[in-house]
N, C-alpha and C. Protein backbone atom coordinates (compact mmCIF):
# COMPACT_ATOMS: atom_id res chain seq x y z
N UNK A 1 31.42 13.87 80.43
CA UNK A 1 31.76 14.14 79.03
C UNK A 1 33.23 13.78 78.78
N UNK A 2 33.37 13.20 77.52
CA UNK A 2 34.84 12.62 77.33
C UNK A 2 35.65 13.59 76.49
N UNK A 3 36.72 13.78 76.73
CA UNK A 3 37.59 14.79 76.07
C UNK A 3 38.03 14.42 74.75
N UNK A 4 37.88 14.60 73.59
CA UNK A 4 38.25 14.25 71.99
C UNK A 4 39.36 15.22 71.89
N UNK A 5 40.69 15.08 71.80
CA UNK A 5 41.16 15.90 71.02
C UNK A 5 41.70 16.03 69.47
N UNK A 6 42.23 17.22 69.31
CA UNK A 6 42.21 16.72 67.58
C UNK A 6 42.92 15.97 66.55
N UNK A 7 43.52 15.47 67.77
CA UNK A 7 44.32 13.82 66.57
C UNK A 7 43.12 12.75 66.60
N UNK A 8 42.14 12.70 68.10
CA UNK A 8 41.40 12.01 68.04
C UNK A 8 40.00 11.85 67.08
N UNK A 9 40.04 12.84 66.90
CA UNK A 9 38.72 13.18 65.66
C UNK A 9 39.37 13.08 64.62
N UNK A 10 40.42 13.73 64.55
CA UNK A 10 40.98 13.02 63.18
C UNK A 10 41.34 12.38 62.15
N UNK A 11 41.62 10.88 63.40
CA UNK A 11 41.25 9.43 63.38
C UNK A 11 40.08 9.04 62.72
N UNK A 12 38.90 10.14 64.11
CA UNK A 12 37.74 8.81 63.93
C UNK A 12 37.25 9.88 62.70
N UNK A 13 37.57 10.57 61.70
CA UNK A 13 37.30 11.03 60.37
C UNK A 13 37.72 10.13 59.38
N UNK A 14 39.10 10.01 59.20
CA UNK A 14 39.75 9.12 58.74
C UNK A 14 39.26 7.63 58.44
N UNK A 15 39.14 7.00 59.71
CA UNK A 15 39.06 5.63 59.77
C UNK A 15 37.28 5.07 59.75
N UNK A 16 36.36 6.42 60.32
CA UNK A 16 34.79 5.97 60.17
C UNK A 16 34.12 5.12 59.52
N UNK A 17 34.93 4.37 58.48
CA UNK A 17 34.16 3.33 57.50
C UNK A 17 34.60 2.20 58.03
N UNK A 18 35.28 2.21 58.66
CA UNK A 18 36.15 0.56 59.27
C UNK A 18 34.46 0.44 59.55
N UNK A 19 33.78 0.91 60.50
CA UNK A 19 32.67 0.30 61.85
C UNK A 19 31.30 1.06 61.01
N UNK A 20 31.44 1.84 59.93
CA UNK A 20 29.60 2.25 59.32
C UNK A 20 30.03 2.23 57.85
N UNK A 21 28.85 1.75 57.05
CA UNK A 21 28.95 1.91 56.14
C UNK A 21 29.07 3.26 55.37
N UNK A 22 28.21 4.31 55.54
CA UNK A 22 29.31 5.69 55.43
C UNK A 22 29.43 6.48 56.17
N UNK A 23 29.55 7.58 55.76
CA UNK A 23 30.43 8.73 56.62
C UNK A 23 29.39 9.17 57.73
N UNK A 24 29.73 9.01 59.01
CA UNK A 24 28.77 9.58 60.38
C UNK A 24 28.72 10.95 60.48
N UNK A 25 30.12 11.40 60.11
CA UNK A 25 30.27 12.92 60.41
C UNK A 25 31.43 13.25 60.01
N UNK A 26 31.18 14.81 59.13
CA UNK A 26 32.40 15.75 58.06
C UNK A 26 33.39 16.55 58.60
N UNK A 27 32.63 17.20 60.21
CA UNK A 27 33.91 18.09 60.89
C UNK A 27 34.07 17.59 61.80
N UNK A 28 35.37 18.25 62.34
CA UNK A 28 35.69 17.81 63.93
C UNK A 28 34.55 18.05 64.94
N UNK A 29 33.82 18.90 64.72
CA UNK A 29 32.52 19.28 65.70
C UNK A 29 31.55 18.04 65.67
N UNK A 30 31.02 17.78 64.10
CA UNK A 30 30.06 16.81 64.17
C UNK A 30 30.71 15.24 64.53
N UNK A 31 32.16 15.23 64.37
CA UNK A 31 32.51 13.89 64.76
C UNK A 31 32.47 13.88 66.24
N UNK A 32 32.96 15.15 66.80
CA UNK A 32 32.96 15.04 68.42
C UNK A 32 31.62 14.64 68.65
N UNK A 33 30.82 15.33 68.38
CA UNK A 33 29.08 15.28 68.49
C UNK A 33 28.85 13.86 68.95
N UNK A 34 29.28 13.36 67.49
CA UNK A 34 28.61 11.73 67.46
C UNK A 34 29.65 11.22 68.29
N UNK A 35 31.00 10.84 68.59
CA UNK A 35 31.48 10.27 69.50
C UNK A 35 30.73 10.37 71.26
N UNK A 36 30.31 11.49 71.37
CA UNK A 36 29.41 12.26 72.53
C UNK A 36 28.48 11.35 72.72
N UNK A 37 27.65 11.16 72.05
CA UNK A 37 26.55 10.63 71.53
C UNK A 37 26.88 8.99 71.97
N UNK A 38 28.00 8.02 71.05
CA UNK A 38 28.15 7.10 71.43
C UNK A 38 28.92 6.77 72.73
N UNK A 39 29.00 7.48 73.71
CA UNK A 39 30.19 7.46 74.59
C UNK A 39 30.62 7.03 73.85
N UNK A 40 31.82 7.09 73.35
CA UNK A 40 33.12 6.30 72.94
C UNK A 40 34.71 6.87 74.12
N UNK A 41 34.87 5.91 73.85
CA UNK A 41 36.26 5.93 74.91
C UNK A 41 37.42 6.09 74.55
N UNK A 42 38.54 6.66 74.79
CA UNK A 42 39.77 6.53 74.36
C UNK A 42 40.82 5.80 75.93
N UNK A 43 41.38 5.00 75.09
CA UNK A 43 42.10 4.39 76.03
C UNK A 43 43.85 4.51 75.83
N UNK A 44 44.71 4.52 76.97
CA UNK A 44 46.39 4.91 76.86
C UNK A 44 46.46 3.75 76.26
N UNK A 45 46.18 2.76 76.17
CA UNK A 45 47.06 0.84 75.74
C UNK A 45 46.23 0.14 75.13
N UNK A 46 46.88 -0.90 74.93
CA UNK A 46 46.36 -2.19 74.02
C UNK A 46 45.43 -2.91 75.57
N UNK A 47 46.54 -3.00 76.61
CA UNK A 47 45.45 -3.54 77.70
C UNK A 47 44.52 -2.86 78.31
N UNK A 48 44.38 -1.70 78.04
CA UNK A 48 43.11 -1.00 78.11
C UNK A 48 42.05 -1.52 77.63
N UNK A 49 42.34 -1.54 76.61
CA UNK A 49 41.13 -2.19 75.68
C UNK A 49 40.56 -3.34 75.78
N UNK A 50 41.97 -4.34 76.31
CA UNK A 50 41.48 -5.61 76.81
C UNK A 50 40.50 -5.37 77.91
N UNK A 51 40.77 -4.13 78.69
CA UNK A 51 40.26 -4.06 79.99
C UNK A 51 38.35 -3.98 80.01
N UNK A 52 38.74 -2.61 78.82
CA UNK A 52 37.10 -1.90 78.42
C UNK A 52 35.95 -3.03 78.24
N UNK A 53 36.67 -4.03 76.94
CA UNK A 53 35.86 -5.18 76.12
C UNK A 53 35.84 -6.20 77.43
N UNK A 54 36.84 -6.58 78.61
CA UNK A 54 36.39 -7.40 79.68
C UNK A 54 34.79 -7.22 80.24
N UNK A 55 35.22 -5.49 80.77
CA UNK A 55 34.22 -4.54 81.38
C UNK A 55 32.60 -4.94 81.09
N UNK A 56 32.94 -4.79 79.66
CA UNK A 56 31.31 -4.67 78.57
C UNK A 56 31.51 -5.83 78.64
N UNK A 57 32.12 -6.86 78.81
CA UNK A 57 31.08 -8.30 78.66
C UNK A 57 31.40 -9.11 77.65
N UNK A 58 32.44 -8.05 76.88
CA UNK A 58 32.56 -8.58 75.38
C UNK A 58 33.59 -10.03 75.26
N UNK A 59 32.84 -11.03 74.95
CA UNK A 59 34.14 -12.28 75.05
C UNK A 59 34.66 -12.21 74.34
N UNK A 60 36.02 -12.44 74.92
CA UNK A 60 37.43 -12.06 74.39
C UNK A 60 38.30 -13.38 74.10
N UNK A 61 37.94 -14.44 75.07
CA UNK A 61 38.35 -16.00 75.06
C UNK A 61 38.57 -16.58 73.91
N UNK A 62 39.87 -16.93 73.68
CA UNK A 62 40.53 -17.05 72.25
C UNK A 62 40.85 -15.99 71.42
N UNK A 63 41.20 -14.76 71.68
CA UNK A 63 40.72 -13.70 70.97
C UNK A 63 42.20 -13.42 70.90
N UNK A 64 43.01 -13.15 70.36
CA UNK A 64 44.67 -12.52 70.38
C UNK A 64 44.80 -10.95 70.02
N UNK A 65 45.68 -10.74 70.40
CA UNK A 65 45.72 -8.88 70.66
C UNK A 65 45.96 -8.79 69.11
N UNK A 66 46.09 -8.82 68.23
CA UNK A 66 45.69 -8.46 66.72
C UNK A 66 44.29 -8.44 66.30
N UNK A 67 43.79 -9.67 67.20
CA UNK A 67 42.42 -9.97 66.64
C UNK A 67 41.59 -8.86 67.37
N UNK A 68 41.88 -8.13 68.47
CA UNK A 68 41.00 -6.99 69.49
C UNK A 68 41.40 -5.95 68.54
N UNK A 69 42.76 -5.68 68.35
CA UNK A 69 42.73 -4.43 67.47
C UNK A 69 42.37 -4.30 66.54
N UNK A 70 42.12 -5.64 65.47
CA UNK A 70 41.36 -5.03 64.48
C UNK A 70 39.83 -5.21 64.85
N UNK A 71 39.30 -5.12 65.62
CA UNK A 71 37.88 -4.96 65.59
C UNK A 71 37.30 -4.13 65.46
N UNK A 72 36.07 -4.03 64.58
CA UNK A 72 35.75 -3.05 63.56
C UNK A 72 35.30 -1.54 64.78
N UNK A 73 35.15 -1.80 65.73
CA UNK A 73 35.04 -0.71 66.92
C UNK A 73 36.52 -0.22 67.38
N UNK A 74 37.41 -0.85 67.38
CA UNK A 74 38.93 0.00 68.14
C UNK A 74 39.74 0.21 66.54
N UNK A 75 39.50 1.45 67.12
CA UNK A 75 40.38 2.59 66.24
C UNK A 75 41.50 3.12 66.60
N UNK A 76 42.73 2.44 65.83
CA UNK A 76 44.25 3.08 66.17
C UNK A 76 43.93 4.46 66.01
N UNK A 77 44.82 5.53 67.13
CA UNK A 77 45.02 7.00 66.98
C UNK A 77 46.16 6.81 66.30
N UNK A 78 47.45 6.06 66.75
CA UNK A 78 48.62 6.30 66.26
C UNK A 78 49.43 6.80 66.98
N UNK A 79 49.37 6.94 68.07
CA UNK A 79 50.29 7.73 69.77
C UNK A 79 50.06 6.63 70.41
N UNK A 80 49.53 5.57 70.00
CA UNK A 80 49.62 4.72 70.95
C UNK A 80 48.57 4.70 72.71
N UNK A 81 47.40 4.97 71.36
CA UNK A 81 46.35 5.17 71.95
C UNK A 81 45.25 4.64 71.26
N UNK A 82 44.01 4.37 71.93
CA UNK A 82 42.79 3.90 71.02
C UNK A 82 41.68 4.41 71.62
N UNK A 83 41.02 4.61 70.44
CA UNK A 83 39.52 4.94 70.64
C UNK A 83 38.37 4.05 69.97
N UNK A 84 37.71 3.58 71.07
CA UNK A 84 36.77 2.49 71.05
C UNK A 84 35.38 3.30 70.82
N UNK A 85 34.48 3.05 69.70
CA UNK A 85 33.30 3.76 69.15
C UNK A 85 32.51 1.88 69.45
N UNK A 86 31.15 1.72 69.69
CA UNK A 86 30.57 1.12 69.86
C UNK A 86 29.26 1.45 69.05
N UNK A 87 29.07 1.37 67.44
CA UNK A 87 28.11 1.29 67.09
C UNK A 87 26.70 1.20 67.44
């Protein structure tokens, strides 16, 4: 089980429409829920993420670190951290 804390739900309250068309979930409980649900990951870095999307397979080739962060799955926390939700 992955640890959410509450800047991290916060976020993925906040930002949930980037990656679904609407709202997944209203409290911190039901957002933890569904993050639960999707494993989603939080990662310390930007090369984390490079690391995760290597991991999964996801081609990245040609891809520039603006173009990974905005992908509609990595969600800035804002500490300089991210949390990756996988629809």
């Amino acid at each position: 089980m992955h640890e959410y804390d509450d800047v991290v739900l916060a976020c993925f309250l906040k930002k949930q429409r980037q990656l679904f068309p609407e709202d997944v979930a209203e409290t911190p409980e039901e957002a933890e829920a569904f993050l639960e649900d999707c494993v989603a990951v939080v990662v310390d870095s930007v090369q984390e993420v490079w690391k995760y999307f290597d991991e999964a397979g996801i081609d990245t080739e040609g891809a520039d670190e603006e173009e990974i962060l905005n992908a509609d799955e990595v969600f800035d926390i804002g500490d300089g951290r991210y949390l990756i939700v996988e629809g």
